[in-house]
PDB file of N, CA and C in Angstrom:
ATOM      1  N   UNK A   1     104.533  98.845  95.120  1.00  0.00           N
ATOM      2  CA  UNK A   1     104.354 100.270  94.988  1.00  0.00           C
ATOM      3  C   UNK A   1     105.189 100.959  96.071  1.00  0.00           C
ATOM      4  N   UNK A   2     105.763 102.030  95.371  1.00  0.00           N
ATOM      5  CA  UNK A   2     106.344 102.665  96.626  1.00  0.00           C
ATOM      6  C   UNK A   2     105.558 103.948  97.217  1.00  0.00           C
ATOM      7  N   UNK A   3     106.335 104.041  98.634  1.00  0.00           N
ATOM      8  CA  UNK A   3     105.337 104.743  99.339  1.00  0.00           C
ATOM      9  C   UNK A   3     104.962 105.559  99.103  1.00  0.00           C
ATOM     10  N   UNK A   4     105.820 106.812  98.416  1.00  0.00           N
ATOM     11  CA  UNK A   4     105.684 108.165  97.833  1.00  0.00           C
ATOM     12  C   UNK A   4     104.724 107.986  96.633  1.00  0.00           C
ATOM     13  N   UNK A   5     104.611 107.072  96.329  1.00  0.00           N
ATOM     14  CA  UNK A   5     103.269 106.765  95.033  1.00  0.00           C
ATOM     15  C   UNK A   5     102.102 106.557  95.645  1.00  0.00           C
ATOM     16  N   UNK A   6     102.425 105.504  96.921  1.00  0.00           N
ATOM     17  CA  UNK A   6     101.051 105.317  97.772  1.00  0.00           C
ATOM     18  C   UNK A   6     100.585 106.706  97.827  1.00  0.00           C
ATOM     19  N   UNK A   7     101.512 107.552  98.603  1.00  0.00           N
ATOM     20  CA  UNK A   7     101.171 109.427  99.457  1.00  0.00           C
ATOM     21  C   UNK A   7     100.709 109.725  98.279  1.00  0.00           C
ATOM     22  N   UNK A   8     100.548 109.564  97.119  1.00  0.00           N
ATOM     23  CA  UNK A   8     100.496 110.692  95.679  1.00  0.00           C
ATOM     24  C   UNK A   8      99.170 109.984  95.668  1.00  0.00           C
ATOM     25  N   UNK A   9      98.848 108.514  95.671  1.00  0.00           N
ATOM     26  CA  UNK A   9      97.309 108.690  95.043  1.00  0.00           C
ATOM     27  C   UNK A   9      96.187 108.455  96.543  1.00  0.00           C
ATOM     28  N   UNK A  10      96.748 108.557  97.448  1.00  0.00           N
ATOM     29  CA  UNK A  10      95.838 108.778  98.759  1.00  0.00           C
ATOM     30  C   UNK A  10      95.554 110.842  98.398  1.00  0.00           C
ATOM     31  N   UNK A  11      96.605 111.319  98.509  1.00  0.00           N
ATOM     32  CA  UNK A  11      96.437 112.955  98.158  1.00  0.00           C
ATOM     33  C   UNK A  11      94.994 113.017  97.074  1.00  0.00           C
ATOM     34  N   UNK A  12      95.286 112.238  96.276  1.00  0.00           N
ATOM     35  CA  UNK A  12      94.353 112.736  94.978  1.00  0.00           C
ATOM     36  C   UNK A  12      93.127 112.305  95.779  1.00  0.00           C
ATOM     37  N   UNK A  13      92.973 110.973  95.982  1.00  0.00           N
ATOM     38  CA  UNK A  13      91.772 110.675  96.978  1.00  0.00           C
ATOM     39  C   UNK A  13      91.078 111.870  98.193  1.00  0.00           C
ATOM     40  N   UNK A  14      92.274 112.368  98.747  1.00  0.00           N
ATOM     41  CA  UNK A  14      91.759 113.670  99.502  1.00  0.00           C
ATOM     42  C   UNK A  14      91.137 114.106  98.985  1.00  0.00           C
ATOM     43  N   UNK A  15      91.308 114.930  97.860  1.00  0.00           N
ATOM     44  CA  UNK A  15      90.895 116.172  97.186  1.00  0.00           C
ATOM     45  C   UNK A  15      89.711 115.449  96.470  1.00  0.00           C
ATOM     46  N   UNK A  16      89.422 114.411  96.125  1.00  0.00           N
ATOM     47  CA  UNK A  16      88.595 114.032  96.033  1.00  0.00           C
ATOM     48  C   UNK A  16      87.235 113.999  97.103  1.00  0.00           C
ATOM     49  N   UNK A  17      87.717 113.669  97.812  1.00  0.00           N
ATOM     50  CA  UNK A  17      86.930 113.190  99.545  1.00  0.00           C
ATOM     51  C   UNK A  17      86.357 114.764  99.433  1.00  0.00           C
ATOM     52  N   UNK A  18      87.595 115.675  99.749  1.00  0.00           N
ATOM     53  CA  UNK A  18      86.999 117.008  99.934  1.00  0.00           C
ATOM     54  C   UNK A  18      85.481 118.113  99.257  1.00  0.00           C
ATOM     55  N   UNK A  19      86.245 117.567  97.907  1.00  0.00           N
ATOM     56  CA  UNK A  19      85.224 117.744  96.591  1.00  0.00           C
ATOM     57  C   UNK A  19      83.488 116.995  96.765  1.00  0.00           C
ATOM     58  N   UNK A  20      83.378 116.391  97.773  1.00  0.00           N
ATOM     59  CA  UNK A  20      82.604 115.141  97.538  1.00  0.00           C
ATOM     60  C   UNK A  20      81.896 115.742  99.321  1.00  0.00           C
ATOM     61  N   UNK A  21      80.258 116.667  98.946  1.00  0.00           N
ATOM     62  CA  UNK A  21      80.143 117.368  99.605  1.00  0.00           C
ATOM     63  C   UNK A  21      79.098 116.447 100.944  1.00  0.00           C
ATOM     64  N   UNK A  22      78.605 114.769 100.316  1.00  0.00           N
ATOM     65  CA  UNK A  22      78.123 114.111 101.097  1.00  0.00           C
ATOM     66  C   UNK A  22      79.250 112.896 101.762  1.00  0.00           C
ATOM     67  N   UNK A  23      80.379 112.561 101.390  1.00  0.00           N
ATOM     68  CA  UNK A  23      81.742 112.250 101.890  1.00  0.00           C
ATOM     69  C   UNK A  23      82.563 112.528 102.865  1.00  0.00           C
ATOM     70  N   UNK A  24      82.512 114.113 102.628  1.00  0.00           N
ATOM     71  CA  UNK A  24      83.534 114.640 103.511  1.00  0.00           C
ATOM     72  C   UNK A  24      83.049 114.854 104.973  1.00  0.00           C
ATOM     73  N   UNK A  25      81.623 115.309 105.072  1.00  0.00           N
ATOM     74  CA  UNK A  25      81.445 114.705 106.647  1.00  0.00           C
ATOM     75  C   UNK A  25      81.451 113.765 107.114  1.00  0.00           C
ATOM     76  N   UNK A  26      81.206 112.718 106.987  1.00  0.00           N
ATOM     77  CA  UNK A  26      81.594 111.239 107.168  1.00  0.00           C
ATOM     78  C   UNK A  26      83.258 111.165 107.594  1.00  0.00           C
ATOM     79  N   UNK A  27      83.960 111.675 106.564  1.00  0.00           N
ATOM     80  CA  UNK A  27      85.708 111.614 107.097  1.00  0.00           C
ATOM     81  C   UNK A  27      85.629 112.223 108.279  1.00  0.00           C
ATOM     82  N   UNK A  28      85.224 113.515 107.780  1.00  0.00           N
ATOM     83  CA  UNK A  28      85.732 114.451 109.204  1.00  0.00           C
ATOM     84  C   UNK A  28      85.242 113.483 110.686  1.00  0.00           C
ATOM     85  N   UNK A  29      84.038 113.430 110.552  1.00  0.00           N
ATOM     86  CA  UNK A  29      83.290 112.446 111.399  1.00  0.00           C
ATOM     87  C   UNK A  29      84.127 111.335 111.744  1.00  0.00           C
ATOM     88  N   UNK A  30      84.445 110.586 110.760  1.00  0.00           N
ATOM     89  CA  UNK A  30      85.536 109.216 111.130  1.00  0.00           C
ATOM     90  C   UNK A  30      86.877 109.620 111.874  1.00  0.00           C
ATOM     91  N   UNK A  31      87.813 110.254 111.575  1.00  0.00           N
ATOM     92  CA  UNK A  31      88.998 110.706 111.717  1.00  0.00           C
ATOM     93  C   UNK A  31      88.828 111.723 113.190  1.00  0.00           C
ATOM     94  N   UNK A  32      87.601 112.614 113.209  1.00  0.00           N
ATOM     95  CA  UNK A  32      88.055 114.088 114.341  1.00  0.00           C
ATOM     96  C   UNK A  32      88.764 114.783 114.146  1.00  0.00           C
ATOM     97  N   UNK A  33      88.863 115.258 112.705  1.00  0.00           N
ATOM     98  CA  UNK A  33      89.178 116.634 112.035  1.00  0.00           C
ATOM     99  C   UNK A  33      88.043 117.284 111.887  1.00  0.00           C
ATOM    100  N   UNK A  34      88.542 118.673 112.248  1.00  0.00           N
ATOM    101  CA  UNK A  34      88.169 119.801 111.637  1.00  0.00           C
ATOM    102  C   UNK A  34      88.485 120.103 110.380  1.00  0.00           C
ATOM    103  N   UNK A  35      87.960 120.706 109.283  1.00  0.00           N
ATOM    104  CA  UNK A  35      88.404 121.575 108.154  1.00  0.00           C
ATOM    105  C   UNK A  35      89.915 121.826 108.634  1.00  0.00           C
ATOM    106  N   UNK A  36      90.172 123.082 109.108  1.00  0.00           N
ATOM    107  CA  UNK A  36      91.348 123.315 109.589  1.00  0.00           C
ATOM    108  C   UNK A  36      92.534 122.493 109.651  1.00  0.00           C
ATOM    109  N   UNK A  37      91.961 121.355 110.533  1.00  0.00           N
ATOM    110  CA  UNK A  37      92.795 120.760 110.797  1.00  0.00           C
ATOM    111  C   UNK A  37      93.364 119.690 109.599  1.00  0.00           C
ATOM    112  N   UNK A  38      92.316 119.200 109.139  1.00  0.00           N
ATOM    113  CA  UNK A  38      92.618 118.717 107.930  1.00  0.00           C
ATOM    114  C   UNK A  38      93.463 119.316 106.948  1.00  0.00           C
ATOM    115  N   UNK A  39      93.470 120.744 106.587  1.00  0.00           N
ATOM    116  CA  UNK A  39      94.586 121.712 105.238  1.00  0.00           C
ATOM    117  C   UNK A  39      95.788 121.755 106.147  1.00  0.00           C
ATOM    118  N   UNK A  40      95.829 121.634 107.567  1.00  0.00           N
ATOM    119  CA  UNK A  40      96.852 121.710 108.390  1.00  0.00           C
ATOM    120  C   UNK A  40      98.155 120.096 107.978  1.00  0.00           C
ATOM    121  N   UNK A  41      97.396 118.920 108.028  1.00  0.00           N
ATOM    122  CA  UNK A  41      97.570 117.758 107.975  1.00  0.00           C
ATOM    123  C   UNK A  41      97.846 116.983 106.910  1.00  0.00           C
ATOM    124  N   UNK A  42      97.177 117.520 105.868  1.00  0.00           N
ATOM    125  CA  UNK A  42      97.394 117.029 104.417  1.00  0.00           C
ATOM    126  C   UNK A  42      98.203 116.465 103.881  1.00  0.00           C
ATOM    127  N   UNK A  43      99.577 116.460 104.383  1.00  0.00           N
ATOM    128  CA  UNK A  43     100.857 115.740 103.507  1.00  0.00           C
ATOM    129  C   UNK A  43     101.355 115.095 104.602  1.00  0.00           C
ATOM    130  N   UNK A  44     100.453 114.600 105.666  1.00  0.00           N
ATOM    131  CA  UNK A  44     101.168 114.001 106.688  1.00  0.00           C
ATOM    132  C   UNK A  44     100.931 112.223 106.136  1.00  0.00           C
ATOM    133  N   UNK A  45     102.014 111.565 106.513  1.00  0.00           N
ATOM    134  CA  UNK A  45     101.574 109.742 105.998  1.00  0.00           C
ATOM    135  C   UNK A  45     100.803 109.652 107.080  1.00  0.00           C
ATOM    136  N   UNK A  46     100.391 110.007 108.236  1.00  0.00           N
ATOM    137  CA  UNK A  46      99.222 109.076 109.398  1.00  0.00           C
ATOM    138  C   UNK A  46      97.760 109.565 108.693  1.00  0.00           C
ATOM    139  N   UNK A  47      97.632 110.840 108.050  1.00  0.00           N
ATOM    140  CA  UNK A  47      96.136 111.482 108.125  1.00  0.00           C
ATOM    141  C   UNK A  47      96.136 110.723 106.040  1.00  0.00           C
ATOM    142  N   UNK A  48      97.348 110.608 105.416  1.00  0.00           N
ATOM    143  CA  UNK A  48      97.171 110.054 103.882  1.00  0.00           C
ATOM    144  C   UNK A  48      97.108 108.419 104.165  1.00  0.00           C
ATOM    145  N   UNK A  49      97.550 108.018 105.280  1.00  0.00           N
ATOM    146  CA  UNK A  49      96.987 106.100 105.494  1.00  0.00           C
ATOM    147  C   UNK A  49      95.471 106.215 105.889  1.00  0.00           C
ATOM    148  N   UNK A  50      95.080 107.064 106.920  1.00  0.00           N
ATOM    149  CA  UNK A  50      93.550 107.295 107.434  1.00  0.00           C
ATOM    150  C   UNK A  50      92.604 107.489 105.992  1.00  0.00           C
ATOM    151  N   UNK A  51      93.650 108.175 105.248  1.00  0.00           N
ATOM    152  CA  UNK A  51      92.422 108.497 104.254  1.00  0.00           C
ATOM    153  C   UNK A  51      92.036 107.211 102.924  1.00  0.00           C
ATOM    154  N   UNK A  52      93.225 105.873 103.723  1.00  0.00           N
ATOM    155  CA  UNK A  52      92.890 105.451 102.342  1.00  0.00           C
ATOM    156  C   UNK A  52      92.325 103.928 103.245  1.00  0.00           C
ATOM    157  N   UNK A  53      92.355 103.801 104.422  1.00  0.00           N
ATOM    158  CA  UNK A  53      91.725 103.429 105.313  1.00  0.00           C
ATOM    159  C   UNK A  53      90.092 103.280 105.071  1.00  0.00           C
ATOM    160  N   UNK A  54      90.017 104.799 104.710  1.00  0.00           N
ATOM    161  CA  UNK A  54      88.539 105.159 105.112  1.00  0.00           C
ATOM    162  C   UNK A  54      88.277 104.923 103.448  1.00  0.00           C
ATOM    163  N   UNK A  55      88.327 105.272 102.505  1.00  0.00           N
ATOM    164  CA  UNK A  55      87.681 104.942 101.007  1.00  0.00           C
ATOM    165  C   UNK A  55      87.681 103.968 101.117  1.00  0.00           C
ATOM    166  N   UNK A  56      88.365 102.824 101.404  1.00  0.00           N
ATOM    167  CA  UNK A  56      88.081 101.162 100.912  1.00  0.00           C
ATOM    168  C   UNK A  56      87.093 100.930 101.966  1.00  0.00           C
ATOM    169  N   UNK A  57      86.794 101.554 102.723  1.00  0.00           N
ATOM    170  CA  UNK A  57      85.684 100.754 103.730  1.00  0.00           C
ATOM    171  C   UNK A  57      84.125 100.695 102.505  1.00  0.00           C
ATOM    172  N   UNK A  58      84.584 100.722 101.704  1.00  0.00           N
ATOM    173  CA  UNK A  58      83.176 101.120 100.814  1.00  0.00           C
ATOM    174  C   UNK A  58      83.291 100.849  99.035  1.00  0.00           C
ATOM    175  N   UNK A  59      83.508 100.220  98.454  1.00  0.00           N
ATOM    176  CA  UNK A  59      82.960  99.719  97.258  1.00  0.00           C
ATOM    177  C   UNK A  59      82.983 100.448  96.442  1.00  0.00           C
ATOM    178  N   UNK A  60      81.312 101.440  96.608  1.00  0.00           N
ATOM    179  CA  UNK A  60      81.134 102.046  95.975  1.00  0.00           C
ATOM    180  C   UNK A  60      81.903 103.572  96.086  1.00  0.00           C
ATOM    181  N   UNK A  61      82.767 103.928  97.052  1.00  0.00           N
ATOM    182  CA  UNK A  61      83.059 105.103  97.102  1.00  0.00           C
ATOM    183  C   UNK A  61      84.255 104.902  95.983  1.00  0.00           C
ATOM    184  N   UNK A  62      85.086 103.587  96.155  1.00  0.00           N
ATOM    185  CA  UNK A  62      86.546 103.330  95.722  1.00  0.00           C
ATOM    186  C   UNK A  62      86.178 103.503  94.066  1.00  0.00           C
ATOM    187  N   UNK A  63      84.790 103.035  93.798  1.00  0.00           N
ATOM    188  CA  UNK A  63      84.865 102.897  92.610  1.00  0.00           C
ATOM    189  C   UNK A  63      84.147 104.171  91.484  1.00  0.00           C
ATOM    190  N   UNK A  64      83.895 105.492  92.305  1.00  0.00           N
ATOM    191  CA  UNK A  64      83.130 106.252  92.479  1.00  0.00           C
ATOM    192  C   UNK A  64      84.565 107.306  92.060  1.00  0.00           C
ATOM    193  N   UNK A  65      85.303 107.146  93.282  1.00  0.00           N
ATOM    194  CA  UNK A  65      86.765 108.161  93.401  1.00  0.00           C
ATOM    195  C   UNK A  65      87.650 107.507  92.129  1.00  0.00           C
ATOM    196  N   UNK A  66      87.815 106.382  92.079  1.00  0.00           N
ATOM    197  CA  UNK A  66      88.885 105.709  90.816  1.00  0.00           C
ATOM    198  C   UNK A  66      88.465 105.916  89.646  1.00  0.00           C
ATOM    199  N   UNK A  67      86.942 106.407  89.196  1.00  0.00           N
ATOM    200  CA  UNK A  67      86.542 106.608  87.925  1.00  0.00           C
ATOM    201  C   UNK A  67      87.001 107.815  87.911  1.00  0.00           C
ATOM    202  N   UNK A  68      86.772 109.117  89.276  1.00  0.00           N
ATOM    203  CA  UNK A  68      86.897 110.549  88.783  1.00  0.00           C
ATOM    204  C   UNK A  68      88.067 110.859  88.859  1.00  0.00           C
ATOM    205  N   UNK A  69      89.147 110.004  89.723  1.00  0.00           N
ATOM    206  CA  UNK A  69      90.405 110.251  88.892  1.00  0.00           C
ATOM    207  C   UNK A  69      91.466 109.760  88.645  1.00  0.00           C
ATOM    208  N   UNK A  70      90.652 108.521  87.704  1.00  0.00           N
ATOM    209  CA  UNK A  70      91.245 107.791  86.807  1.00  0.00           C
ATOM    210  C   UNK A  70      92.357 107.261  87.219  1.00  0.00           C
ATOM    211  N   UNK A  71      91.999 106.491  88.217  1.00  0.00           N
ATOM    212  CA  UNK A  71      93.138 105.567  89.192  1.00  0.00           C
ATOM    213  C   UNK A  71      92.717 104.057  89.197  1.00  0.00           C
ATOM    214  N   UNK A  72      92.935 102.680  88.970  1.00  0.00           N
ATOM    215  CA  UNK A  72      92.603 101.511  88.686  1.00  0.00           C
ATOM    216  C   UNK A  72      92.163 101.627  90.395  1.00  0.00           C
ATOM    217  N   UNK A  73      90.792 100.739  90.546  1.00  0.00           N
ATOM    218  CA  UNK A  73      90.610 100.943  91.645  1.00  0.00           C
ATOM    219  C   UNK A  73      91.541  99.864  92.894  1.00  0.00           C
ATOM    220  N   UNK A  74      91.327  98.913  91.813  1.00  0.00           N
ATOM    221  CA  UNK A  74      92.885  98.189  92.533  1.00  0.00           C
ATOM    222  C   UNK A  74      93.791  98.421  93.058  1.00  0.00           C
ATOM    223  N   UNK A  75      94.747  99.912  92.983  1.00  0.00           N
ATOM    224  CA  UNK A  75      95.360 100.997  93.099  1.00  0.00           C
ATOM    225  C   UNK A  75      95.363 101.557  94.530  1.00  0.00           C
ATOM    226  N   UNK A  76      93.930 101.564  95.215  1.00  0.00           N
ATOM    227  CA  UNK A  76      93.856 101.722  96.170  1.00  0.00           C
ATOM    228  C   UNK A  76      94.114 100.739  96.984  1.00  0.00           C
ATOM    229  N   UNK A  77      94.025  99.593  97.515  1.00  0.00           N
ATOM    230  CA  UNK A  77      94.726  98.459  98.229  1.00  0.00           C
ATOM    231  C   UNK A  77      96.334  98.335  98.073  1.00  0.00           C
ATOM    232  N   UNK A  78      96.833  98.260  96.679  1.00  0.00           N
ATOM    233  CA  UNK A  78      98.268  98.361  97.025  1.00  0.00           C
ATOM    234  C   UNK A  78      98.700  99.390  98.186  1.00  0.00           C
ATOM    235  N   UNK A  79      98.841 100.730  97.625  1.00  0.00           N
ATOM    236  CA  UNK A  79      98.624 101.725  97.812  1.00  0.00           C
ATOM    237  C   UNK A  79      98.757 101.602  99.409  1.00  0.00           C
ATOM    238  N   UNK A  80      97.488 101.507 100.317  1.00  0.00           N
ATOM    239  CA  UNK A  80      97.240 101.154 101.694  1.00  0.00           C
ATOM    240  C   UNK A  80      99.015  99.741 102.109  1.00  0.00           C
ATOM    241  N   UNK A  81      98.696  98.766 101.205  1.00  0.00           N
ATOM    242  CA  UNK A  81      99.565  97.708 101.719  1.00  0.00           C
ATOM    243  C   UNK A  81     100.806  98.694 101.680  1.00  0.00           C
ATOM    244  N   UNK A  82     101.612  99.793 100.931  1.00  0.00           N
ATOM    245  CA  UNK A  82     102.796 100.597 100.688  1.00  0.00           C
ATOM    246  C   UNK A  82     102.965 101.516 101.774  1.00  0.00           C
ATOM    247  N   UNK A  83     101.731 101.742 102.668  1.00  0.00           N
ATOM    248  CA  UNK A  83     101.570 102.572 103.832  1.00  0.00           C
ATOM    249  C   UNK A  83     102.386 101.866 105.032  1.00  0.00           C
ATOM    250  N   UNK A  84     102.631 102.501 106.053  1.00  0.00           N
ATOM    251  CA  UNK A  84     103.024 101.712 107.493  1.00  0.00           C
ATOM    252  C   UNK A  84     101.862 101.329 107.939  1.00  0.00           C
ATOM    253  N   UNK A  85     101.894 100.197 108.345  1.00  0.00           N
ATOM    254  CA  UNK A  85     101.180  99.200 108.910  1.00  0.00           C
ATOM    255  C   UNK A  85     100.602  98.468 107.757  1.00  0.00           C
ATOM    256  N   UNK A  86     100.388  98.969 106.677  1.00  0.00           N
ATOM    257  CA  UNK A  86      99.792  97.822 105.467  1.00  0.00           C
ATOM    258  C   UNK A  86      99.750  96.416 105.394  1.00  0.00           C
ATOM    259  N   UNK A  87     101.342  96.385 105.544  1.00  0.00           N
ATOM    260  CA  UNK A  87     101.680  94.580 105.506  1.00  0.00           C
ATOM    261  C   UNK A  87     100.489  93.718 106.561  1.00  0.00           C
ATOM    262  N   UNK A  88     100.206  94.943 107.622  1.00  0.00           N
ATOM    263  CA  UNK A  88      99.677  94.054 108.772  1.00  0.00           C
ATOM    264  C   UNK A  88      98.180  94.016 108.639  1.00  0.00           C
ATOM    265  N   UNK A  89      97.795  94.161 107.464  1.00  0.00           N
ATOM    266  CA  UNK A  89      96.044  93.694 107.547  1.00  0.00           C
ATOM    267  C   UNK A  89      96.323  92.766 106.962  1.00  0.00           C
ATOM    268  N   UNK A  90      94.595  92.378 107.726  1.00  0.00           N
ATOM    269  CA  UNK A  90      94.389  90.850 107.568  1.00  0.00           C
ATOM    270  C   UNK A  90      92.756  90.856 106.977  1.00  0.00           C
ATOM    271  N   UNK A  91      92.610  90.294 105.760  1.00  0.00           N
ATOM    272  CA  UNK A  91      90.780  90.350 105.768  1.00  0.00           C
ATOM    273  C   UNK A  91      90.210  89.181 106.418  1.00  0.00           C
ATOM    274  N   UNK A  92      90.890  87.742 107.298  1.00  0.00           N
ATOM    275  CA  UNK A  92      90.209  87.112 107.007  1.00  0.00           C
ATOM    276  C   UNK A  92      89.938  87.143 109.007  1.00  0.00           C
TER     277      UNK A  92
END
């Protein structure tokens, strides 16, 4: 996947996150954004890797966000690996 595809479905994930009114404190919480700062940040690749960082920490969120918009949830791991630093996780 290339990266600009990664940035396109981490974005949708945002707006998702955002939409998602028991979610989005948790990000803000994870990350140390403000609102603000977040519409400020939005198309940046460090705050669109953070955001796809933070959905896979969770199962049910990935599979929650990939139904509402209609993204294979699989999608999200490439995606992260297409980011900088991707190559370098390790699950085991």
């Amino acid at each position: 996947m290339k990266q600009e595809t990664a940035e396109t479905i981490a974005l949708k994930i945002l707006v998702w996150i955002v939409g998602n009114d028991e979610i989005l404190p948790i990000f803000l919480s994870s990350t140390g954004l403000g609102e603000d700062d977040l519409r400020a940040r939005a198309g940046e690749t460090e705050l669109l890797t953070a955001v796809l960082d933070f959905i896979t920490m969770n199962d049910e969120w990935v599979n929650d966000c990939a139904t509402s918009i209609s993204i294979d949830p699989h999608d999200f791991l490439k995606a992260r690996q297409s980011m900088p630093g991707g190559a370098d996780i390790h699950w085991t």
